[in-house]
C-alpha atoms as a PDB file:
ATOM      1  CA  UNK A   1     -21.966  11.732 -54.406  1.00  0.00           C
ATOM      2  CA  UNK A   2     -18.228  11.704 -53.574  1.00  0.00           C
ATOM      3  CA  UNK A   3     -18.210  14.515 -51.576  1.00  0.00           C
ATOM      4  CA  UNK A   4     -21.109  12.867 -49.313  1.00  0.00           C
ATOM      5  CA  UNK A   5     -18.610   9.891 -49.109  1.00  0.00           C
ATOM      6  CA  UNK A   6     -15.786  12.015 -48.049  1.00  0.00           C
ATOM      7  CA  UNK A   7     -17.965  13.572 -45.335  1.00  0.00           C
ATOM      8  CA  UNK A   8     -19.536   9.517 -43.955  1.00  0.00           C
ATOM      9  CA  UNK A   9     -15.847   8.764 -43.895  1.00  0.00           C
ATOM     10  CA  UNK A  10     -14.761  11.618 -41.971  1.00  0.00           C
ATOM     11  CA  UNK A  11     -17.637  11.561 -39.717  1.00  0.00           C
ATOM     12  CA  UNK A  12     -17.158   7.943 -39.198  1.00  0.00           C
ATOM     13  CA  UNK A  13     -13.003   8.848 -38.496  1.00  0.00           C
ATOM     14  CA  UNK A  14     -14.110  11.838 -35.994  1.00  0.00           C
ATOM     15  CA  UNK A  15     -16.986   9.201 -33.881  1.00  0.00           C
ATOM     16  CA  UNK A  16     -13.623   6.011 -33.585  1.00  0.00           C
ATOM     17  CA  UNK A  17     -11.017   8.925 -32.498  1.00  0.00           C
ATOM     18  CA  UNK A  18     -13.567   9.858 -29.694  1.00  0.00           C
ATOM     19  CA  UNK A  19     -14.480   6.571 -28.783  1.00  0.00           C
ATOM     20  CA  UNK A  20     -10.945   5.983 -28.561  1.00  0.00           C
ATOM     21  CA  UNK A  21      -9.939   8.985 -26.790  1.00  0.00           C
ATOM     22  CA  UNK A  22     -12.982   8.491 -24.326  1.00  0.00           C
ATOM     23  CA  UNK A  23     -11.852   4.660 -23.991  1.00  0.00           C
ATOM     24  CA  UNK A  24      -8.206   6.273 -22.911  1.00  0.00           C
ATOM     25  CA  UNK A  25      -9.830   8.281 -20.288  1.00  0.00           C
ATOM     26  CA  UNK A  26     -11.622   5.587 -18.950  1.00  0.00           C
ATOM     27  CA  UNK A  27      -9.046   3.598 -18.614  1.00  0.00           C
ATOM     28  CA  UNK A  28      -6.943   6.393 -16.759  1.00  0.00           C
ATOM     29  CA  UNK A  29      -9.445   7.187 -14.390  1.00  0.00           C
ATOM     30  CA  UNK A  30     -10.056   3.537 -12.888  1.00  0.00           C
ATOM     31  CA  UNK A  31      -5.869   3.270 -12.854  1.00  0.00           C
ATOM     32  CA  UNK A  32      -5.935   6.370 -10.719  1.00  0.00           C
ATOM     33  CA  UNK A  33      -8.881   5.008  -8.255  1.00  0.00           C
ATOM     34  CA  UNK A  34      -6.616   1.551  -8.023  1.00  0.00           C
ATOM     35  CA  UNK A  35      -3.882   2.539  -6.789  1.00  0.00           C
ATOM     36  CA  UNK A  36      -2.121   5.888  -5.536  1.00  0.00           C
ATOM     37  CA  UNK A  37       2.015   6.573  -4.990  1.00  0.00           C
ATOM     38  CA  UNK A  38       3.589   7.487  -1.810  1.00  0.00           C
ATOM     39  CA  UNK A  39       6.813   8.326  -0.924  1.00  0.00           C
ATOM     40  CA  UNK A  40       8.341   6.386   1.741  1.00  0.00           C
ATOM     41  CA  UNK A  41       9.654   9.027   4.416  1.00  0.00           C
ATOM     42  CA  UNK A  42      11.446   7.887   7.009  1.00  0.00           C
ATOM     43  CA  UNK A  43      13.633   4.946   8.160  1.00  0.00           C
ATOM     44  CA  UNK A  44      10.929   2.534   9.934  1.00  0.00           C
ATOM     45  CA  UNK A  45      10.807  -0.010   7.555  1.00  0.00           C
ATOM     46  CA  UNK A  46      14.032  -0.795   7.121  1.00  0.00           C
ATOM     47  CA  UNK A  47      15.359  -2.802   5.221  1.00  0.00           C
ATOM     48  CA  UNK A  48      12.106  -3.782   3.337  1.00  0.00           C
ATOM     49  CA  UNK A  49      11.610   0.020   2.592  1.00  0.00           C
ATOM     50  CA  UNK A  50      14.157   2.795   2.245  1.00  0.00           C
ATOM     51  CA  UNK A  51      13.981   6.466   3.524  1.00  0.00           C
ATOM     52  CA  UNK A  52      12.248   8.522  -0.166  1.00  0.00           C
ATOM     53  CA  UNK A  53      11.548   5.421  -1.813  1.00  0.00           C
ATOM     54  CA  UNK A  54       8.371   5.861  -4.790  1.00  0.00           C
ATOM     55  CA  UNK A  55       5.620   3.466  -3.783  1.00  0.00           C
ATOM     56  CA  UNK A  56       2.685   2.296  -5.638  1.00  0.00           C
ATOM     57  CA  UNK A  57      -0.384   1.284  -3.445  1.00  0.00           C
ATOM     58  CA  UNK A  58      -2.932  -1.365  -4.199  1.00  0.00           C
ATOM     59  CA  UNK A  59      -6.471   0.610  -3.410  1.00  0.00           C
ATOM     60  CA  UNK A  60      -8.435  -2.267  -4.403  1.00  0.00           C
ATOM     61  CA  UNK A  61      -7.492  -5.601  -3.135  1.00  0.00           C
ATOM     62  CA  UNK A  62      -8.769  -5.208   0.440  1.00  0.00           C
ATOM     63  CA  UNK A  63     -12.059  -4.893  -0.977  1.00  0.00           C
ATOM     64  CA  UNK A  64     -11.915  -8.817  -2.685  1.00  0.00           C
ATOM     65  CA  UNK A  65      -9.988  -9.899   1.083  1.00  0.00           C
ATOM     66  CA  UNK A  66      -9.345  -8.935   4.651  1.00  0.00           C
ATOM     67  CA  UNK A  67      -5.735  -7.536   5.037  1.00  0.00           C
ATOM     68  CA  UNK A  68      -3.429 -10.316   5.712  1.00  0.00           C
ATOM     69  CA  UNK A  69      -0.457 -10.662   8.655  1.00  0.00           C
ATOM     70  CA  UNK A  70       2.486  -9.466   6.629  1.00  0.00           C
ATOM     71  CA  UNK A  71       0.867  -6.896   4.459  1.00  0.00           C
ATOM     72  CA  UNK A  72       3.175  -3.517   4.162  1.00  0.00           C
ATOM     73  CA  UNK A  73       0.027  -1.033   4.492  1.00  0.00           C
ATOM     74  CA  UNK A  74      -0.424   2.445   3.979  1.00  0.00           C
ATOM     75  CA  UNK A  75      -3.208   4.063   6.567  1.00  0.00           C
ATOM     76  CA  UNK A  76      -4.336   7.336   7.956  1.00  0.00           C
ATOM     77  CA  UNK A  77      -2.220   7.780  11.193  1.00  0.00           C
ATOM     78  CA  UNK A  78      -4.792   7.264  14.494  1.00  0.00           C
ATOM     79  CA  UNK A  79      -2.092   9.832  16.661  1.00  0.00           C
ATOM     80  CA  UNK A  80      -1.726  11.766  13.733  1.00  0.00           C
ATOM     81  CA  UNK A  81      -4.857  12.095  11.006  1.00  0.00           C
ATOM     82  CA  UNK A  82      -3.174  14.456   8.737  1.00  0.00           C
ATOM     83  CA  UNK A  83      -0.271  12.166   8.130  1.00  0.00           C
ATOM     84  CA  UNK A  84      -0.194   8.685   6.160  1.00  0.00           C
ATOM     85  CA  UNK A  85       2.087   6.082   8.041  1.00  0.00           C
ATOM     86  CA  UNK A  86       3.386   2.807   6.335  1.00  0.00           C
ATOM     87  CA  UNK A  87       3.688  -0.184   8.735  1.00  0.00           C
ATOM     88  CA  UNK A  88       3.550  -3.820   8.675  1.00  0.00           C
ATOM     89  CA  UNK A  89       0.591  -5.635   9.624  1.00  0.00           C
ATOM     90  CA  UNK A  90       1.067  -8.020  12.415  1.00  0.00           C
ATOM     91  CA  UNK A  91      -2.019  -8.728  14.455  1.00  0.00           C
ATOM     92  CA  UNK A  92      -5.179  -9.074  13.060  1.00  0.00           C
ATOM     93  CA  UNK A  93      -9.190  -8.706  14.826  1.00  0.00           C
ATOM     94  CA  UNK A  94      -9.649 -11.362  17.812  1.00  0.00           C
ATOM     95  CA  UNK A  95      -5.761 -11.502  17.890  1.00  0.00           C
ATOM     96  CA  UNK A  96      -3.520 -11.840  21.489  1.00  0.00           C
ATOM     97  CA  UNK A  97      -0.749  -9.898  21.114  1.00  0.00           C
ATOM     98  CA  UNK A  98       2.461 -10.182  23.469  1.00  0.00           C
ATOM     99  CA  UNK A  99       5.376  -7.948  23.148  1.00  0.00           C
ATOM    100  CA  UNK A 100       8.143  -8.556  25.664  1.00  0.00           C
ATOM    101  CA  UNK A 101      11.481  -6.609  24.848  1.00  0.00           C
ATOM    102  CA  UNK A 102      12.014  -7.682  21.027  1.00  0.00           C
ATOM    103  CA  UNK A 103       9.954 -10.677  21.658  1.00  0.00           C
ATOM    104  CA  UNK A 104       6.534 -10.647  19.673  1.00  0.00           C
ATOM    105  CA  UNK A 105       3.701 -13.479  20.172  1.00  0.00           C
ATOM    106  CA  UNK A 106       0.624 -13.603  18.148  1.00  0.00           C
ATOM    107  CA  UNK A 107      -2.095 -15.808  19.814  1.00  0.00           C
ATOM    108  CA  UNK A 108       0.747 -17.846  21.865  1.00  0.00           C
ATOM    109  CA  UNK A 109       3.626 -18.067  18.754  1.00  0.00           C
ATOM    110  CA  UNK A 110       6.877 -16.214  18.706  1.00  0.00           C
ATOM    111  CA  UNK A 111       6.780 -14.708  15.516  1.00  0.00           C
ATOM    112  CA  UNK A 112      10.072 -15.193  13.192  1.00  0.00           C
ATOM    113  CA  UNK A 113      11.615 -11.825  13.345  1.00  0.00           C
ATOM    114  CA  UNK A 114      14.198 -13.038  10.637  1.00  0.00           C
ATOM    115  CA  UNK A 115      12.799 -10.009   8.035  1.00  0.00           C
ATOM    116  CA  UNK A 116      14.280  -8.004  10.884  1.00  0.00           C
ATOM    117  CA  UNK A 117      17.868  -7.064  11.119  1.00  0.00           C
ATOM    118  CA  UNK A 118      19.660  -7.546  14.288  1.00  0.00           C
ATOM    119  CA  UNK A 119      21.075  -4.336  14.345  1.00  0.00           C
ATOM    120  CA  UNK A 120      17.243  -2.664  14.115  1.00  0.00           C
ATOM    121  CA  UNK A 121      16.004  -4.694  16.548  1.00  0.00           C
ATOM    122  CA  UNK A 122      14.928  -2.563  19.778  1.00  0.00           C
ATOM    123  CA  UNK A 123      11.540  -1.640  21.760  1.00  0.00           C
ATOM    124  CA  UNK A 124      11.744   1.693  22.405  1.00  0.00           C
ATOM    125  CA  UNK A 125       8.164   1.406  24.689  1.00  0.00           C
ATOM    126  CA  UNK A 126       6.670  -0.275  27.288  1.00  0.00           C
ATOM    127  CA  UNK A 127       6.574  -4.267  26.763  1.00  0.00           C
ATOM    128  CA  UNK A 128       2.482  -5.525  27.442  1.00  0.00           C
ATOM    129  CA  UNK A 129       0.816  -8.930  27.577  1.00  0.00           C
ATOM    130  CA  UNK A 130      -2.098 -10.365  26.268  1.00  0.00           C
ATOM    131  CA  UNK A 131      -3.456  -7.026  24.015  1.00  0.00           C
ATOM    132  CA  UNK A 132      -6.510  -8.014  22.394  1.00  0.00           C
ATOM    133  CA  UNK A 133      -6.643  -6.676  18.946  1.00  0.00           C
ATOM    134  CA  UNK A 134     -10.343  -4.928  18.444  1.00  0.00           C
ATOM    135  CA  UNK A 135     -12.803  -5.913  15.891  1.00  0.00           C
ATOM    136  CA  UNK A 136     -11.996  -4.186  12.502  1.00  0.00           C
ATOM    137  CA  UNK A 137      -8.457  -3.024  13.876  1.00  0.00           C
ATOM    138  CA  UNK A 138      -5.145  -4.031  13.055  1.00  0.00           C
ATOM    139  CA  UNK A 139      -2.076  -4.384  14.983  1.00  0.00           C
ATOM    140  CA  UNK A 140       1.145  -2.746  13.434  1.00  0.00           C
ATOM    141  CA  UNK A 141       5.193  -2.714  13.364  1.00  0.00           C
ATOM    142  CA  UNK A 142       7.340  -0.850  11.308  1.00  0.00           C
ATOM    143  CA  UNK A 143      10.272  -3.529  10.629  1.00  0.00           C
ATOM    144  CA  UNK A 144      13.358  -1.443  11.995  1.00  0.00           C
ATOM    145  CA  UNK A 145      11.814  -1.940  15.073  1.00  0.00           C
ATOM    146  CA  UNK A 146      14.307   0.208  16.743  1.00  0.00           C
ATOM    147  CA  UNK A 147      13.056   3.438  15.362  1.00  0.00           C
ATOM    148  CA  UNK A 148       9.247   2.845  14.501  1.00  0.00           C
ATOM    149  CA  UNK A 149       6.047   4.680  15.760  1.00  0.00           C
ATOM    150  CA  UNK A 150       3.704   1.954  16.117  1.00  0.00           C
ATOM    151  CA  UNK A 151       0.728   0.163  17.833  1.00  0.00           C
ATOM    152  CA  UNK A 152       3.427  -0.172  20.676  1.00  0.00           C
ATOM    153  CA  UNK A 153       2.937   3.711  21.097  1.00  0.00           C
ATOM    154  CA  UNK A 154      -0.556   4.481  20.102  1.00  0.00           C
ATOM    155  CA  UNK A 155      -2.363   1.516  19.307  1.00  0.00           C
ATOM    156  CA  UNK A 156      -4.131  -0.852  16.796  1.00  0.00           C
ATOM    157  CA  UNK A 157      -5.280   0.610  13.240  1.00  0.00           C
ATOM    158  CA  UNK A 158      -9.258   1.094  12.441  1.00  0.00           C
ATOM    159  CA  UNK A 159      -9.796  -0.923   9.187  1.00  0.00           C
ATOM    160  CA  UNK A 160     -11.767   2.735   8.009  1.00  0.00           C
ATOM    161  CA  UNK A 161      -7.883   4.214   7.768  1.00  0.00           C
ATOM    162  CA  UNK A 162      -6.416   2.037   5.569  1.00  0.00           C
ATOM    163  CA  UNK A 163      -5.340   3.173   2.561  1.00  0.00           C
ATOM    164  CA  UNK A 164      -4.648   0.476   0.773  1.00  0.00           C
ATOM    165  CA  UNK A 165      -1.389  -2.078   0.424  1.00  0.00           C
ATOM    166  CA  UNK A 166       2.277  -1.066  -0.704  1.00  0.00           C
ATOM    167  CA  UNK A 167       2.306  -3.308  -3.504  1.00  0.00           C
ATOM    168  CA  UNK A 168       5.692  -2.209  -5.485  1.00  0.00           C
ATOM    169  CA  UNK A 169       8.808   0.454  -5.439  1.00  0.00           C
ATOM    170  CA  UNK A 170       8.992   2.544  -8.845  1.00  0.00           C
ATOM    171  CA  UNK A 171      11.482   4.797  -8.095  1.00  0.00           C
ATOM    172  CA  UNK A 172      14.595   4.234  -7.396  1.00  0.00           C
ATOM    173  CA  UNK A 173      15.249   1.016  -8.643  1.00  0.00           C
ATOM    174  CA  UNK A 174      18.318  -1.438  -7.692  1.00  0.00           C
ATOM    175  CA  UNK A 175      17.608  -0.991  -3.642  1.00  0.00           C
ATOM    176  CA  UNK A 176      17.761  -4.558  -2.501  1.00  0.00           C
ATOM    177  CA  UNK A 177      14.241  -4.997  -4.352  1.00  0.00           C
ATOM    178  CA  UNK A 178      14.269  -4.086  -7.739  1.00  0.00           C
ATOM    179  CA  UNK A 179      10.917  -2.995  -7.690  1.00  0.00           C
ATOM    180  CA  UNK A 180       9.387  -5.822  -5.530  1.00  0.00           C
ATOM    181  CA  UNK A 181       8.312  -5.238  -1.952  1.00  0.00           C
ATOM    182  CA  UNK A 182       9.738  -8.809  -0.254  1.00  0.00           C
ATOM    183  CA  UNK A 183       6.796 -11.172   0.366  1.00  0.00           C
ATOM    184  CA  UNK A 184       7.012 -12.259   4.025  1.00  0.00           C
ATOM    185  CA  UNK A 185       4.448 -14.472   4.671  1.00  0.00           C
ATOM    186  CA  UNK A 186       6.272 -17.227   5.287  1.00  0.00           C
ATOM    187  CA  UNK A 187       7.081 -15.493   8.703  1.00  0.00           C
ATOM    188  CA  UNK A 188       3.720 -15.365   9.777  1.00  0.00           C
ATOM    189  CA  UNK A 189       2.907 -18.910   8.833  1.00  0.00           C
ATOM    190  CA  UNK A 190       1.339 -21.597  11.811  1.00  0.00           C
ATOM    191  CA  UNK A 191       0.001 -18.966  13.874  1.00  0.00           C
ATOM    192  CA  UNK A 192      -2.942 -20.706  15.696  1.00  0.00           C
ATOM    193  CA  UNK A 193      -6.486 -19.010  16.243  1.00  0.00           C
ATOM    194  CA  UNK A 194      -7.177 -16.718  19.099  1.00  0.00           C
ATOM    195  CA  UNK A 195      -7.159 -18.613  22.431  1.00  0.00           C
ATOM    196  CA  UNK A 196      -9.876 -18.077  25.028  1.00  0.00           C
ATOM    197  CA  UNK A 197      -8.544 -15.383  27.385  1.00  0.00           C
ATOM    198  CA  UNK A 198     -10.474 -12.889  29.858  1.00  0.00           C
ATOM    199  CA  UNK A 199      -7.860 -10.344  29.587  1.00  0.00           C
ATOM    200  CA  UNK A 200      -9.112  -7.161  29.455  1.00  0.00           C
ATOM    201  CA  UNK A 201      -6.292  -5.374  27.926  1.00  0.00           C
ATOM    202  CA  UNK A 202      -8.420  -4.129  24.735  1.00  0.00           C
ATOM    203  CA  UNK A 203      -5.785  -2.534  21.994  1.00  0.00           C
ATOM    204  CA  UNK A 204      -6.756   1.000  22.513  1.00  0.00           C
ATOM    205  CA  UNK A 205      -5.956   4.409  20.183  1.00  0.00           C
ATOM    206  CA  UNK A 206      -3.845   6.638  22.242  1.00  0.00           C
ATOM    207  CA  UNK A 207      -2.229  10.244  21.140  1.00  0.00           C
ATOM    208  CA  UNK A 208       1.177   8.544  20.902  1.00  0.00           C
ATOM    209  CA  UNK A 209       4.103  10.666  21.066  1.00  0.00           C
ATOM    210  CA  UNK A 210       3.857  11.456  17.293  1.00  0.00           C
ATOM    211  CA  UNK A 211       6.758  11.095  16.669  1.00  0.00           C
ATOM    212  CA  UNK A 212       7.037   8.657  13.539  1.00  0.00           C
ATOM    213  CA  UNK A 213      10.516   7.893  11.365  1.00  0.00           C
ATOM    214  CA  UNK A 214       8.682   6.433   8.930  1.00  0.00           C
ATOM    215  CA  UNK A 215       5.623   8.413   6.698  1.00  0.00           C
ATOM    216  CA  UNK A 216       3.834   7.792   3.565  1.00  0.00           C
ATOM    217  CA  UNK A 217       3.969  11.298   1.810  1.00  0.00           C
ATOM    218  CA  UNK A 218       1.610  11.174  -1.009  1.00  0.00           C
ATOM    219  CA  UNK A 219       2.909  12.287  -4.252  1.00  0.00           C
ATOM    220  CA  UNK A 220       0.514  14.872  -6.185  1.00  0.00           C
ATOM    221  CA  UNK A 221       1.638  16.631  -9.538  1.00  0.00           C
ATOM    222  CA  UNK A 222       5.446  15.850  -8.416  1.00  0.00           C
ATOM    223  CA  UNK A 223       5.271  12.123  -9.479  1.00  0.00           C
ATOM    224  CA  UNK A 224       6.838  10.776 -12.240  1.00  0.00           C
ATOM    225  CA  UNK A 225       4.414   7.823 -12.466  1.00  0.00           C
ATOM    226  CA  UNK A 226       1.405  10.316 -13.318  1.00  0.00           C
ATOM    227  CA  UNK A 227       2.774  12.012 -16.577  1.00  0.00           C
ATOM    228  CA  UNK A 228       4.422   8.553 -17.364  1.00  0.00           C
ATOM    229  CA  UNK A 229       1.065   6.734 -16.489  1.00  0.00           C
ATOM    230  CA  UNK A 230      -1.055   9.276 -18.814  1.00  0.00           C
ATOM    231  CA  UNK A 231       1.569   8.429 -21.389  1.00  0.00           C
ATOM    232  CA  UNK A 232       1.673   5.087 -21.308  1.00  0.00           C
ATOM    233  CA  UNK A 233      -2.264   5.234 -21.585  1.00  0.00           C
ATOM    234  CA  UNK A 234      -2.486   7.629 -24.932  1.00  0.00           C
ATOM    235  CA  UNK A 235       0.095   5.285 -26.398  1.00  0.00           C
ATOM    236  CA  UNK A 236      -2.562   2.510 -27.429  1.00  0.00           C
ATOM    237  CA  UNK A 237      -5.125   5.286 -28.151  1.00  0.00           C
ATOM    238  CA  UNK A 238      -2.321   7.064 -30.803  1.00  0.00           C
ATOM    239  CA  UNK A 239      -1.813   3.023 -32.156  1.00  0.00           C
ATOM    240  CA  UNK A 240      -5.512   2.528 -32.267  1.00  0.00           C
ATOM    241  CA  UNK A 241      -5.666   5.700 -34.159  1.00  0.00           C
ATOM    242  CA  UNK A 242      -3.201   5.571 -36.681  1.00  0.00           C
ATOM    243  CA  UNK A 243      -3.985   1.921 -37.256  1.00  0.00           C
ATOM    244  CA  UNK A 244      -7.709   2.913 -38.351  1.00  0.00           C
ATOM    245  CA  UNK A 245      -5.831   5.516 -40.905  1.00  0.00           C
ATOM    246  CA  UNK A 246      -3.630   2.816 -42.549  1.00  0.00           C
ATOM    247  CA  UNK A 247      -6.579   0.707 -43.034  1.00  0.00           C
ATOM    248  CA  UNK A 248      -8.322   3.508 -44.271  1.00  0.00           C
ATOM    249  CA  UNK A 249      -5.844   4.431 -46.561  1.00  0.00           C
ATOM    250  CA  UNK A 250      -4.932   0.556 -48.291  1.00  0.00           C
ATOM    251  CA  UNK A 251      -8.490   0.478 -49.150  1.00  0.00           C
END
């Protein structure tokens, strides 16, 4: 009769450690699908993003809401679809986008370049008017505008490249953000709808000079975030374990 105890209450031990391990797994796999790391190579988006900066990417919020103006994305490069590009969304569908010199208006505002330092400002192409921004395509800047690869060289991003949004730096810390990527909203704040216009200059995808300063390298089986992540996620499993075995044992 004991022994047939001892087995229930090893069989009972063996069916909560594989829940719990299965739980762990679980838990590990939807992390992974949320979000991704990149390394930030390049000097674009300075000073909001340094040159081999660790970013983590948000893989699921753009399918609760539309990308916003502001948003640091990370997106399959139109001039270049073997390379990830980081860039800051400024231009969204239906939007009229001016860029004279270092002068950018959205739908008839002069955005507040302030996130911009006035040693990186610069327009190293061609300055348009009126650029309609396509439906489900994004118009994008890297913020050291001096040295940036952007929709002023090959165009407006299809929504079907983004990646997702750079939502935090993990490695290194102590870089002006601590871990934070700066919210700048506030800079893109008042900008009226789309006015009526019959301009035909349609944001187009062009070849672009590939030549970028600024990738988003992702980081497979060399990030520190995956064997710290997988950690960090058999912790509670090893707690949920052992605490089952102390209860076991006081009674």
């Amino acid at each position: 009769m004991e022994v047939d105890f001892d087995f229930e209450k090893r069989h009972r031990l063996a069916r909560e450690i594989i829940e719990t391990v299965v739980l762990t797994v679980l838990m590990f796999l939807v992390i992974r699908l949320a979000v991704q790391n990149f390394n930030a190579d390049g000097m674009s988006m300075e000073p909001n993003l340094h040159n081999q900066e660790l970013i983590l990417v948000d893989r699921w919020s753009y399918l609760f809401r539309a990308p916003a103006r502001g948003d640091i994305i990370v997106f399959v490069a139109p001039p270049q679809p073997n390379t990830d590009y980081v860039k800051r969304i400024i231009g969204l569908p239906g939007d009229v986008v001016t860029v004279h010199g270092t002068t950018v208006i959205v739908n008839g505002k002069t955005l507040d370049n302030a996130f911009v330092e006035p040693r990186r400002e610069g327009n190293p192409f061609p300055s348009f008017t009126d650029l309609i921004v396509p439906a489900n395509d994004y118009f994008v800047l890297g913020d050291n505008r001096a040295g940036s690869s952007d929709s002023r060289a090959w165009g407006c991003v299809p929504r079907q490249n983004l990646i997702g949004r750079a939502a935090l730096v993990y490695w290194p810390l102590g870089q002006d953000n601590n871990g934070l990527i700066p919210n700048l909203s506030v800079h893109f704040t008042g900008i009226p709808q789309p006015p009526a216009t019959n301009s035909k200059n349609i944001c187009h995808i062009s070849s672009g000079n590939g030549n970028d300063f600024a990738r988003a390298v992702p980081q497979p089986g060399t990030d520190p975030l995956g064997a710290n992540m997988a950690l960090v996620l058999l912790m509670p499993s090893a707690f949920v374990v052992c605490s089952r075995l102390r209860k076991r044992q006081a009674r």
